[in-house]
Protein backbone atom coordinates (compact mmCIF):
# COMPACT_ATOMS: atom_id res chain seq x y z
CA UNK A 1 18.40 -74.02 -166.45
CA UNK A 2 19.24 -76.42 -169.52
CA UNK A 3 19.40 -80.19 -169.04
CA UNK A 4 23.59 -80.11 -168.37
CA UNK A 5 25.69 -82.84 -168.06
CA UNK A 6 27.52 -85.32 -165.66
CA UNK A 7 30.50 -84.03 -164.75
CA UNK A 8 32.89 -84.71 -162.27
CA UNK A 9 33.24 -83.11 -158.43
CA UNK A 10 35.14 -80.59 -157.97
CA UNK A 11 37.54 -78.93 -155.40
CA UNK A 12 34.41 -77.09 -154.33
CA UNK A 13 32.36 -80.18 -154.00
CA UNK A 14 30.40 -78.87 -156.94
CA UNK A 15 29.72 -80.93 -160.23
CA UNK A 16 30.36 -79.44 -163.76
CA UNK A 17 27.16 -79.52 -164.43
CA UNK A 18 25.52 -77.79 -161.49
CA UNK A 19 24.56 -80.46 -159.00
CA UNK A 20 25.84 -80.37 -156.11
CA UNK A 21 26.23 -83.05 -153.51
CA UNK A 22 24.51 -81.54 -150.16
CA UNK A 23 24.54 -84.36 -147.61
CA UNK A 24 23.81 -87.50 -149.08
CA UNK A 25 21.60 -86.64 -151.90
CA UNK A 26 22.46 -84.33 -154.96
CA UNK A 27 21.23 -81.36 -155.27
CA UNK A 28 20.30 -80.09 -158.88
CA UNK A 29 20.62 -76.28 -159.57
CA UNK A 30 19.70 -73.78 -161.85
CA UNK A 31 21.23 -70.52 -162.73
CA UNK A 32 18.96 -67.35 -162.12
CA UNK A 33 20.84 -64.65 -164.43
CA UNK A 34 24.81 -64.65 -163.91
CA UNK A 35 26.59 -66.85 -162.02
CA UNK A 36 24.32 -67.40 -158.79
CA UNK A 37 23.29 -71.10 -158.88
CA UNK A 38 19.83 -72.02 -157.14
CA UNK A 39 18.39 -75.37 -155.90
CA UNK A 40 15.49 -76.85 -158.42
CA UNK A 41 12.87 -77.35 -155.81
CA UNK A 42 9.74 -77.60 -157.87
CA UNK A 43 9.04 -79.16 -161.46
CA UNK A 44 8.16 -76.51 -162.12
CA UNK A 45 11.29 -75.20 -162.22
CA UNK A 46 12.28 -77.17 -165.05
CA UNK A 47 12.67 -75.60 -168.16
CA UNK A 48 11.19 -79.04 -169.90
CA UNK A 49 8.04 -78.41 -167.82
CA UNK A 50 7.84 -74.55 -168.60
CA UNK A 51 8.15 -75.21 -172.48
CA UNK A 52 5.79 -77.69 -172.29
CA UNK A 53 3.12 -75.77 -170.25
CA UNK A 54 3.61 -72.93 -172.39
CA UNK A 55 2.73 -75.02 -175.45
CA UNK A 56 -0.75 -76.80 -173.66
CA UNK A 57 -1.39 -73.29 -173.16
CA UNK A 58 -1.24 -72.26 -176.62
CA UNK A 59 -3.26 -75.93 -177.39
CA UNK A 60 -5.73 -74.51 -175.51
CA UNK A 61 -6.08 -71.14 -176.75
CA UNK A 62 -5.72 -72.57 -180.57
CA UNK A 63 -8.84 -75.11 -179.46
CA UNK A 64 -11.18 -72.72 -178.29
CA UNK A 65 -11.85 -71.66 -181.92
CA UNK A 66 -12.08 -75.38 -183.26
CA UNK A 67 -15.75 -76.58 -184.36
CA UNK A 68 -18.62 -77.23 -181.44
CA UNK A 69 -18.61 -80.87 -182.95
CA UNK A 70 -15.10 -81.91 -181.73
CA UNK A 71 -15.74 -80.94 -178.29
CA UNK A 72 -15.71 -84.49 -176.98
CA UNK A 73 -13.11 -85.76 -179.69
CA UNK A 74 -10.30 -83.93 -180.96
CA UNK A 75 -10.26 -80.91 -178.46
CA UNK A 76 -10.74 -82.96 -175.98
CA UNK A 77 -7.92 -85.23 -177.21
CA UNK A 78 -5.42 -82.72 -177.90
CA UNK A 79 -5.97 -80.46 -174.49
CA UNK A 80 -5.76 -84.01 -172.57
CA UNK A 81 -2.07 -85.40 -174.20
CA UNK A 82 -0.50 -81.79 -174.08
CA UNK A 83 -1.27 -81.49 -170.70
CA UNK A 84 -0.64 -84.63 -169.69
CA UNK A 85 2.87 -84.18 -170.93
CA UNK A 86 2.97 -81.46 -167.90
CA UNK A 87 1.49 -83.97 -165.53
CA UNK A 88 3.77 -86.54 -166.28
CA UNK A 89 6.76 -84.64 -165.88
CA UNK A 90 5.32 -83.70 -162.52
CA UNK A 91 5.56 -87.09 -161.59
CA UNK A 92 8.86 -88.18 -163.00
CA UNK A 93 10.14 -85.37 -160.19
CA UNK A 94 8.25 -86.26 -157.43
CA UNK A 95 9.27 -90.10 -158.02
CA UNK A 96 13.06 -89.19 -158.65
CA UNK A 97 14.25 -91.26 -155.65
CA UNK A 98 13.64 -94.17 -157.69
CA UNK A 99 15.19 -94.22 -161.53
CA UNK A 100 13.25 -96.89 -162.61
CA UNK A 101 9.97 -94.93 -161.46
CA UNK A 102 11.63 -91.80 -162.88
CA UNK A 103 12.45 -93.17 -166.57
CA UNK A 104 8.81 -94.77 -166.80
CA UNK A 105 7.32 -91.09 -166.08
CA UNK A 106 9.44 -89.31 -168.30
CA UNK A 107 8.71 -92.19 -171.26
CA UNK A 108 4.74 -91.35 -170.58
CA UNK A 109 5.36 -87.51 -170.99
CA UNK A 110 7.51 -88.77 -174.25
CA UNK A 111 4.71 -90.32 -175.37
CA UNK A 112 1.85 -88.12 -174.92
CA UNK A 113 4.30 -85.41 -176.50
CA UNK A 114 4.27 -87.34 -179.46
CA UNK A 115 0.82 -88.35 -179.44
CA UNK A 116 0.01 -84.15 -178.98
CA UNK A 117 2.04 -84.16 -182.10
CA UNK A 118 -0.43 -86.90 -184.15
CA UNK A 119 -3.53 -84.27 -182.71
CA UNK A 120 -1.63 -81.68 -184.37
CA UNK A 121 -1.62 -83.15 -187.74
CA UNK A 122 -5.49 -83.94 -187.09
CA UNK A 123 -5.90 -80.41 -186.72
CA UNK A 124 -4.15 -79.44 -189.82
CA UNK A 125 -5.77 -82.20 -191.79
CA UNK A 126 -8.95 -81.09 -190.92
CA UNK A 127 -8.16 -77.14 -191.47
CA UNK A 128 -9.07 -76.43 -188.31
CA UNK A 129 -4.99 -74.97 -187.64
CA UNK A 130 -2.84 -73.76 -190.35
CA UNK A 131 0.65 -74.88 -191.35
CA UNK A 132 2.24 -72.19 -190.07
CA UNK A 133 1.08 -72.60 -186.27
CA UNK A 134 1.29 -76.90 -186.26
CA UNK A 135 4.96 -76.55 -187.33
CA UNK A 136 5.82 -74.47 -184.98
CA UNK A 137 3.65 -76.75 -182.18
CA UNK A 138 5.33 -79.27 -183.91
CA UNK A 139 8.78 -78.31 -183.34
CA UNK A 140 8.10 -77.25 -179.64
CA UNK A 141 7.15 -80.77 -178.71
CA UNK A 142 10.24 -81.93 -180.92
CA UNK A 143 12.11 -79.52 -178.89
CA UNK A 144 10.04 -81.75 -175.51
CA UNK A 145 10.51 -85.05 -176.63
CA UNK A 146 14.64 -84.34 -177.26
CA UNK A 147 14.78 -82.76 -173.57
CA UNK A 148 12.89 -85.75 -172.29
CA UNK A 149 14.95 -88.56 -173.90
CA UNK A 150 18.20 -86.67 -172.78
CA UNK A 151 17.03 -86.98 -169.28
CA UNK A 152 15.97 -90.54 -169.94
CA UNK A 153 19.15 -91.88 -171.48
CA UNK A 154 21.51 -89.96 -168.62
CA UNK A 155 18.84 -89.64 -165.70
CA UNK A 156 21.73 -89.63 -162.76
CA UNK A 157 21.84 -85.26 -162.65
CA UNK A 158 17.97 -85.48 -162.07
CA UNK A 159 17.63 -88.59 -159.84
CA UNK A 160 18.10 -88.05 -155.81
CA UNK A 161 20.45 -90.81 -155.72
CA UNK A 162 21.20 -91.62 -151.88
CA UNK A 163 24.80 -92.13 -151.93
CA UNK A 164 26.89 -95.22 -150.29
């Protein structure tokens, strides 16, 4: 369920890195355990969007205990970018016919990934979150961001590229 890689077609009309070509578009697929392969239907099927869910999630639990005064600032701010970085991704699949559209959606969940990242430090700053927890929020939105420009820089696997 990892990003993979471009690979070439096979004998079996199967590419290296899991995409198949089913008609005229390709098909990207996931492994569910084993060796069985499965069609990505849903972004939510992506393990980009899962990790990043999981972490607005956690934003959100960490936020309920944050001061009444940042209600309308910082809370707000943070629980907006992280899951924003969800809705963005959303996008980037449902607009995967067209790279162009594709790259610019995956850039804006780049960005508000990083910009959950500047919230973070806020948080720390103002001892509202401890070290331990912002590195390791840190890291998962590193973890985001590095997904997110590997589908960027090689977006062909993700795209529904109508061929000839």
């Amino acid at each position: 369920m990892g990003l993979g890689s471009v690979g070439g077609k096979g004998a079996s009309g199967r590419r290296s890195n899991g995409a198949s070509v089913m008609g005229e578009l390709i098909q990207i697929t996931h492994n569910f355990g084993g060796n069985m392969r499965q069609p990505i239907r849903s972004h939510e099927e992506l393990e980009v969007y899962q990790i990043a869910f999981n972490a607005a999630m956690e934003i959100f639990e960490v936020t309920k205990s944050f001061p009444k005064e940042e209600r309308y600032s910082l809370t707000d701010q943070i629980r907006r970018s992280s899951r924003s970085v969800c809705a963005q991704i959303s996008e980037a699949w449902r607009k995967r016919r067209y790279v162009a559209a594709f790259i610019s959606k995956l850039n804006d969940a780049e960005a508000e990934a990083a910009e959950s990242q500047v919230w973070l430090r806020f948080s720390l700053e103002c001892k509202y979150l401890d070290e331990n927890r912002r590195k390791k929020l840190h890291a998962i939105y590193d973890q985001v961001i590095g997904k997110l420009v590997t589908m960027i820089n090689n977006p062909e696997p993700w795209t529904a590229i109508r061929r000839g």
